[in-house]
N, C-alpha and C. Protein backbone atom coordinates (compact mmCIF):
# COMPACT_ATOMS: atom_id res chain seq x y z
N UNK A 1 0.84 -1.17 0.00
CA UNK A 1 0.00 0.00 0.00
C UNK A 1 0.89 1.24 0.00
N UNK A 2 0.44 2.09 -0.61
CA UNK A 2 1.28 3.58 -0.88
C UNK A 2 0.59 4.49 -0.29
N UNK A 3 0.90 5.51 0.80
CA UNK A 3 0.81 6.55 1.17
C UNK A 3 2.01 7.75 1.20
N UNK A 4 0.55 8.97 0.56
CA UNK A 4 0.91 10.05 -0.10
C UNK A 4 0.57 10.91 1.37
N UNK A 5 1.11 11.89 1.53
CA UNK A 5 0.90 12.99 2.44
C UNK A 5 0.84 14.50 1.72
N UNK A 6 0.38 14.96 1.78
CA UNK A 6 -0.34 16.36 1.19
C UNK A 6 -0.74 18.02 2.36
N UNK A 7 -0.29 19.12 2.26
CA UNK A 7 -0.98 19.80 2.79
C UNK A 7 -2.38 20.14 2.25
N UNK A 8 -3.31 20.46 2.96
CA UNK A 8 -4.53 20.72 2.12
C UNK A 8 -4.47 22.58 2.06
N UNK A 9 -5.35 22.67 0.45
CA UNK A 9 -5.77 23.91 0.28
C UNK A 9 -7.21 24.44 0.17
N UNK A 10 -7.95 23.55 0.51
CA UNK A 10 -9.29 23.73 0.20
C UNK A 10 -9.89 24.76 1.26
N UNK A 11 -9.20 25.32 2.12
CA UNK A 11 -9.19 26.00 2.85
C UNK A 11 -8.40 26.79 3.37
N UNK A 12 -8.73 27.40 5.05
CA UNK A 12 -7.35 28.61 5.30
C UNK A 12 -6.76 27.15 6.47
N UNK A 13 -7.89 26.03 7.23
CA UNK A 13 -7.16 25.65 8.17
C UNK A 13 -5.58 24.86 7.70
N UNK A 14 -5.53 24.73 6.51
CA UNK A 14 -4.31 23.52 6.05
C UNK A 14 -3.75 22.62 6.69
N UNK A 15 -4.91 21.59 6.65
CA UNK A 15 -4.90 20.12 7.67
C UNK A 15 -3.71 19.24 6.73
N UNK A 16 -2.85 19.00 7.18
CA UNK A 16 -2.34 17.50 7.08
C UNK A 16 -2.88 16.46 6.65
N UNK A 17 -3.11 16.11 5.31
CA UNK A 17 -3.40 14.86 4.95
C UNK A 17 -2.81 13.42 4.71
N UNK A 18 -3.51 12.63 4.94
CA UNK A 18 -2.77 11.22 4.38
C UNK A 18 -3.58 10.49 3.67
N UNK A 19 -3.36 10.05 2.40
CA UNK A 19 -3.52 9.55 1.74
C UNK A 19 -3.25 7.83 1.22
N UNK A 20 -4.31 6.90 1.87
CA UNK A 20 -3.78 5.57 1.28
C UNK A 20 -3.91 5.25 0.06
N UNK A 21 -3.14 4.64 -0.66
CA UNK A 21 -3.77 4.25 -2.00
C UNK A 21 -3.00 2.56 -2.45
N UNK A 22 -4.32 1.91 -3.20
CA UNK A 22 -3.70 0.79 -3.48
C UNK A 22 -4.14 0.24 -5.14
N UNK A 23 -3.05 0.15 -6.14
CA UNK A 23 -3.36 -0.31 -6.98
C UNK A 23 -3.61 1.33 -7.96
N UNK A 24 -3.25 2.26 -7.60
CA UNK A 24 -3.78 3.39 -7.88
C UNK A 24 -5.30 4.03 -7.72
N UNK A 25 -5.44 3.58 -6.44
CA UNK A 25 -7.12 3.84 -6.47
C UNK A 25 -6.71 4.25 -4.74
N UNK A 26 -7.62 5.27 -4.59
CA UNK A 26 -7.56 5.79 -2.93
C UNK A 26 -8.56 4.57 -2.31
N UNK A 27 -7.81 4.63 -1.16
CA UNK A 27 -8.37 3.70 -0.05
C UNK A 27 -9.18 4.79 1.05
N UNK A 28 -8.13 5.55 1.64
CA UNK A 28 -8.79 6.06 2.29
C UNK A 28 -8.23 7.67 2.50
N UNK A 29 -8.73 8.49 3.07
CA UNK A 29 -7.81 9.70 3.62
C UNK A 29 -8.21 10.14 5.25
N UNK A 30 -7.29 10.05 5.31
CA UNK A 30 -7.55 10.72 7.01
C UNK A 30 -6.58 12.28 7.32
N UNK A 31 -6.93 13.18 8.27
CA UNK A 31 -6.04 13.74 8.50
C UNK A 31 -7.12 15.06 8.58
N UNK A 32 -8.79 15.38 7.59
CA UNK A 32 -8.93 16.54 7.07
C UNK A 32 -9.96 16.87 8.31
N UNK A 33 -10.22 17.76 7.88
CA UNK A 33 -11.21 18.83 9.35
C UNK A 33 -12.58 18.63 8.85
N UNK A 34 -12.54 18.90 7.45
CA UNK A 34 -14.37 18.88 6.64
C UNK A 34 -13.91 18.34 5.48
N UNK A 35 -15.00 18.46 4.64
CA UNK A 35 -15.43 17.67 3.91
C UNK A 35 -14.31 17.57 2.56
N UNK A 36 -13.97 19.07 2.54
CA UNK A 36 -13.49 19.25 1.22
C UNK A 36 -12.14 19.28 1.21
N UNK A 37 -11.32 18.87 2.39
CA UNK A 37 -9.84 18.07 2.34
C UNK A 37 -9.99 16.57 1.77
N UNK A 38 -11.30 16.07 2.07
CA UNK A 38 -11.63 14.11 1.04
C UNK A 38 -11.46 15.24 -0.01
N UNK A 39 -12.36 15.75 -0.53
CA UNK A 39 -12.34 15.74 -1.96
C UNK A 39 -10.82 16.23 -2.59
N UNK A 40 -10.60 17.38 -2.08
CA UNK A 40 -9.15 17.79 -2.84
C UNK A 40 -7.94 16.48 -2.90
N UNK A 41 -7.87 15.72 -1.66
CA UNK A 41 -6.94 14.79 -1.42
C UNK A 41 -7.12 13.84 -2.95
N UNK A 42 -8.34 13.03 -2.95
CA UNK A 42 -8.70 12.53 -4.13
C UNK A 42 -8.30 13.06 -5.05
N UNK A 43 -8.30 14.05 -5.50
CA UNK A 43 -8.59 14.91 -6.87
C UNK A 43 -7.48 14.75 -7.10
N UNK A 44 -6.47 15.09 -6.12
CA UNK A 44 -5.01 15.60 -6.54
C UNK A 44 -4.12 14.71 -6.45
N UNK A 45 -4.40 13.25 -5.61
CA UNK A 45 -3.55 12.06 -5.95
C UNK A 45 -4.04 11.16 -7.46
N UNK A 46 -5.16 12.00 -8.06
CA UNK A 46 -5.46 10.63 -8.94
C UNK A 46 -5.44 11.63 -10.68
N UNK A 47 -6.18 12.91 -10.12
CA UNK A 47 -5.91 13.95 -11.40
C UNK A 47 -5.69 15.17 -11.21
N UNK A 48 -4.59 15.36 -10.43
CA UNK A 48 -4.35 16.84 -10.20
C UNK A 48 -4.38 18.48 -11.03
N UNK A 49 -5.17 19.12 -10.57
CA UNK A 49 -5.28 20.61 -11.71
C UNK A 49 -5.07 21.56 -10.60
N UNK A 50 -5.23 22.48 -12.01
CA UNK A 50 -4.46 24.21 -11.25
C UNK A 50 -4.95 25.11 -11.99
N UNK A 51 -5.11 26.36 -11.09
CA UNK A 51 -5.71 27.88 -12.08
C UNK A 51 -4.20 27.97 -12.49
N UNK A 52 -4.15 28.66 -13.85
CA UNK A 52 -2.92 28.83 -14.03
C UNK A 52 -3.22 30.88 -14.43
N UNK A 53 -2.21 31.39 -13.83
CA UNK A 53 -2.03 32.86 -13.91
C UNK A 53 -0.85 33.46 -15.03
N UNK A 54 -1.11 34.38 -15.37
CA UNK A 54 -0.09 35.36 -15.91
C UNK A 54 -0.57 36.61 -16.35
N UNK A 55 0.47 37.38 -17.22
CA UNK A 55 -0.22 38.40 -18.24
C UNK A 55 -0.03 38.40 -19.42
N UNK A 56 -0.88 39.11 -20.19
CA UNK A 56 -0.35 39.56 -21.57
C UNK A 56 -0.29 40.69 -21.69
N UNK A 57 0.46 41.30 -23.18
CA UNK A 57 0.27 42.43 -23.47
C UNK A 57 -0.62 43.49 -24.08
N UNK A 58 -0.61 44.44 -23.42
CA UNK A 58 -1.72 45.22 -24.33
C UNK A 58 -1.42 46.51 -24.93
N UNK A 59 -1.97 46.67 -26.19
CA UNK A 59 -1.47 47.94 -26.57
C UNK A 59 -2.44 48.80 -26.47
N UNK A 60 -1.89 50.34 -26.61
CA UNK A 60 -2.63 51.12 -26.94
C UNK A 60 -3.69 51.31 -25.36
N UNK A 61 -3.23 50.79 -24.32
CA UNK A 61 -4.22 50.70 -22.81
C UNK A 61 -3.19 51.56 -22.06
N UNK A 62 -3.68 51.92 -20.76
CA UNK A 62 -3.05 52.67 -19.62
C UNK A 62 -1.97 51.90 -19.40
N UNK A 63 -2.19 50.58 -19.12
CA UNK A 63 -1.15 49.84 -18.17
C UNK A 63 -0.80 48.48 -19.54
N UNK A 64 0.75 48.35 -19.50
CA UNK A 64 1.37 48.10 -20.50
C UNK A 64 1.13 46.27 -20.66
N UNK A 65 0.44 45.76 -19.40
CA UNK A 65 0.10 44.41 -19.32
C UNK A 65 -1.14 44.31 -18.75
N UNK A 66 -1.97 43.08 -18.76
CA UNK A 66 -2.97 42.58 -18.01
C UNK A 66 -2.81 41.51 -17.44
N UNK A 67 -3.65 41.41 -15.97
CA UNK A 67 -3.50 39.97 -15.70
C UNK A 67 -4.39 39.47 -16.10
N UNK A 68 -4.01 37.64 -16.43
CA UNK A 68 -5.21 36.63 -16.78
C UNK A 68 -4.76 35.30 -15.93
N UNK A 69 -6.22 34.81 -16.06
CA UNK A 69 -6.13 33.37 -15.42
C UNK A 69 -7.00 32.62 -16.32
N UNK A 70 -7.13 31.15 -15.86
CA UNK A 70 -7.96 30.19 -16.82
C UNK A 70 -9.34 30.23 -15.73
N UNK A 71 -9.98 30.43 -16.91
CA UNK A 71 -11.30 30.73 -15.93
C UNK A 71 -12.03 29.34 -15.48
N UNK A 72 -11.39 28.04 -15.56
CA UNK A 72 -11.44 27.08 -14.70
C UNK A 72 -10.02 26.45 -14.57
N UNK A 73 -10.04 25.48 -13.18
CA UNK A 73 -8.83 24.33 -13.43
C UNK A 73 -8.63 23.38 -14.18
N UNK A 74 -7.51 23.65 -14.92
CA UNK A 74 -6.82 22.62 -15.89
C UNK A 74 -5.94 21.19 -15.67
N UNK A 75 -5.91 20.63 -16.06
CA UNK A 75 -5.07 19.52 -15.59
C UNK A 75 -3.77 19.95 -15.58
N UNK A 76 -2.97 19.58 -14.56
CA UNK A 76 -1.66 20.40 -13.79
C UNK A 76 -0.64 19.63 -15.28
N UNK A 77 -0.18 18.74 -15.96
CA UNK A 77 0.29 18.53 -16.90
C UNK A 77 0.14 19.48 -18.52
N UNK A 78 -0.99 20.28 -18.15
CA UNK A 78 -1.40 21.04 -19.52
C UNK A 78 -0.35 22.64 -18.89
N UNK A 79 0.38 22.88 -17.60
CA UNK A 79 0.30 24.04 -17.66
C UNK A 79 1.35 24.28 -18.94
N UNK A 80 2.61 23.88 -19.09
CA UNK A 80 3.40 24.35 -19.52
C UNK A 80 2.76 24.72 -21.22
N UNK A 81 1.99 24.16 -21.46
CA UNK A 81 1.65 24.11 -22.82
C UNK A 81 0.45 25.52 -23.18
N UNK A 82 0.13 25.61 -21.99
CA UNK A 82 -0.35 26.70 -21.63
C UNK A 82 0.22 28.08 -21.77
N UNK A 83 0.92 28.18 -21.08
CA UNK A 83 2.17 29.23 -21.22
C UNK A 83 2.98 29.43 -22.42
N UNK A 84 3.32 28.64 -23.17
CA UNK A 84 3.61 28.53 -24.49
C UNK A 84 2.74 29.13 -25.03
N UNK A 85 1.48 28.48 -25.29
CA UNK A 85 0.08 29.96 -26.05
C UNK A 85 0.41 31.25 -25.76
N UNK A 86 0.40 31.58 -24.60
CA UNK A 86 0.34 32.85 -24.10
C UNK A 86 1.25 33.99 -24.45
N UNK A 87 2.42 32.99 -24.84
CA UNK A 87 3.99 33.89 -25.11
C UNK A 87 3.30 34.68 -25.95
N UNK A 88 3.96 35.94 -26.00
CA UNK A 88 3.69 36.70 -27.07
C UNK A 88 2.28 37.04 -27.76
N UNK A 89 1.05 36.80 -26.87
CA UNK A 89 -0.28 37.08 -26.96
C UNK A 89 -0.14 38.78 -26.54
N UNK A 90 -1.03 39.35 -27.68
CA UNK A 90 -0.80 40.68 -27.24
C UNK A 90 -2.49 41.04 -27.48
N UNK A 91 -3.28 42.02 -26.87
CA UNK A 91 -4.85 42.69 -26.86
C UNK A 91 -4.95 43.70 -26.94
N UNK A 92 -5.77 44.91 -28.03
CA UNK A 92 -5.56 45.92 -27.32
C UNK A 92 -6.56 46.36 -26.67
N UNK A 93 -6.62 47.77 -26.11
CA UNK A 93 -7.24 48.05 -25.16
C UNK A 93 -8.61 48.52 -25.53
N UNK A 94 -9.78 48.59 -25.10
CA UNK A 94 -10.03 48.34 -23.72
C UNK A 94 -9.88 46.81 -23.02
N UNK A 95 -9.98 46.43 -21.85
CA UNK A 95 -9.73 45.34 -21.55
C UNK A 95 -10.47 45.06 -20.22
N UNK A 96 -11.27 44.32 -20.34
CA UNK A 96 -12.13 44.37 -18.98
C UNK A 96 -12.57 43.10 -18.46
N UNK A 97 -12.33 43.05 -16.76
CA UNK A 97 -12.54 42.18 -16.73
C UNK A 97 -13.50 40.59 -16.85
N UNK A 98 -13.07 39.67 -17.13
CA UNK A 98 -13.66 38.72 -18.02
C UNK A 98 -13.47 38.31 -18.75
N UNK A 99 -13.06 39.23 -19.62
CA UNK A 99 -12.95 39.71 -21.13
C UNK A 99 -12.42 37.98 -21.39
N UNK A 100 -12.59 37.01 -22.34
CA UNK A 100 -12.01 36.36 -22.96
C UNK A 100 -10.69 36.51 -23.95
N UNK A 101 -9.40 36.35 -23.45
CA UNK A 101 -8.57 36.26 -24.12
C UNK A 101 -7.98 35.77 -25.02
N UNK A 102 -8.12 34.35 -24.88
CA UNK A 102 -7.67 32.99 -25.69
C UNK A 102 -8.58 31.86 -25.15
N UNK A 103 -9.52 31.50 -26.18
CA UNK A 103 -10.52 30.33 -26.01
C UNK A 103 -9.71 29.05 -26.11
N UNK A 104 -9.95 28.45 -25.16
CA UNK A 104 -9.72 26.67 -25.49
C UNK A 104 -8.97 26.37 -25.40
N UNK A 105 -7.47 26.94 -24.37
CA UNK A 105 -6.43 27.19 -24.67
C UNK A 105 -5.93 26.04 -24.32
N UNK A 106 -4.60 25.78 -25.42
CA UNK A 106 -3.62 23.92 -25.11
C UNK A 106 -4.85 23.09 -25.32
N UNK A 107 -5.95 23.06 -25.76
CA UNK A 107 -7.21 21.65 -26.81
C UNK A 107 -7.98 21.83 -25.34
N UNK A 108 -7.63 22.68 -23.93
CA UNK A 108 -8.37 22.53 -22.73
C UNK A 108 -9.63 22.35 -22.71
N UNK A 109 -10.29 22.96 -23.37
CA UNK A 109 -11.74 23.85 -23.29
C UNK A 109 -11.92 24.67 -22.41
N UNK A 110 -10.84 25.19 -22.01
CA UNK A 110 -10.86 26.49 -20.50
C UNK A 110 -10.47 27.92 -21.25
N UNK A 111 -11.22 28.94 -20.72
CA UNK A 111 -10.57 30.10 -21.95
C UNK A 111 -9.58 30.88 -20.88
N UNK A 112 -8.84 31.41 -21.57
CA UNK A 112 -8.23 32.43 -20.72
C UNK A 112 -8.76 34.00 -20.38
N UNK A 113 -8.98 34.49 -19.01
CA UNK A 113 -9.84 35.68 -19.04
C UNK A 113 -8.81 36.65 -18.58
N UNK A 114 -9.11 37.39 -18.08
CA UNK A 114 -8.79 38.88 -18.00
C UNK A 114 -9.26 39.11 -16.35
N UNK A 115 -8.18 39.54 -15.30
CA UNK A 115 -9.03 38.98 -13.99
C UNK A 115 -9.07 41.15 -13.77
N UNK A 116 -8.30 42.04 -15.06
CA UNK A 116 -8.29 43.34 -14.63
C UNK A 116 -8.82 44.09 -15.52
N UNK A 117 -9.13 45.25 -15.28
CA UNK A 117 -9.49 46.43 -16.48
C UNK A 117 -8.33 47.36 -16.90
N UNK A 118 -8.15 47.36 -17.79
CA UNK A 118 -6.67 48.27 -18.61
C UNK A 118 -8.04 49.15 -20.09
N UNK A 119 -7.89 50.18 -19.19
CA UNK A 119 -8.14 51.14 -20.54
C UNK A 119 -7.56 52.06 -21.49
């Protein structure tokens, strides 16, 4: 049997998890306060994802970049391919937040948004 140990983020308390697993399948987890240290523990020993952040550029706006994020979590193996899109993505302004930047980005189906306003 394989045990994984994990801090949890599903929250601010960041319980200590442990994770059994056998055969690649969770057995059990112990360690969490509520509910949603099981779920993250699961999630992240079997398919781990992540918001992934950055900026791009914008022309012709106040402020010479924007920030963006994926407006859901991606599978933590897609980030780098992610970031690769992004290189050299440029918008111009106005820019508000939401705004869709790059649809579908790396085959995801997650778009990239705009988490600021640059006018």
């Amino acid at each position: 049997m394989e045990t994984r140990e994990l801090i949890c983020i599903g929250c601010p308390m960041g319980c200590p998890l442990k994770v059994e697993m056998e055969n690649g399948e969770v057995v059990s987890v112990s360690g969490n306060t509520c509910k949603r240290g099981d779920v993250y523990a699961r999630k992240e020993v079997t398919n781990p994802t992540r918001i992934v952040t950055s900026s791009v550029i914008v022309e012709g706006g106040s402020l010479a970049a924007v920030s963006v994020k994926t407006k859901e979590d991606i599978p933590k193996g897609k980030i780098f391919d992610i970031m690769k899109e992004l290189k050299g993505v440029k918008v111009p302004a106005p820019v508000h937040i939401g705004d869709v930047i790059l649809s579908n980005v790396a085959g995801t189906g997650v778009d990239i948004i705009a988490t600021k306003n640059v006018l």
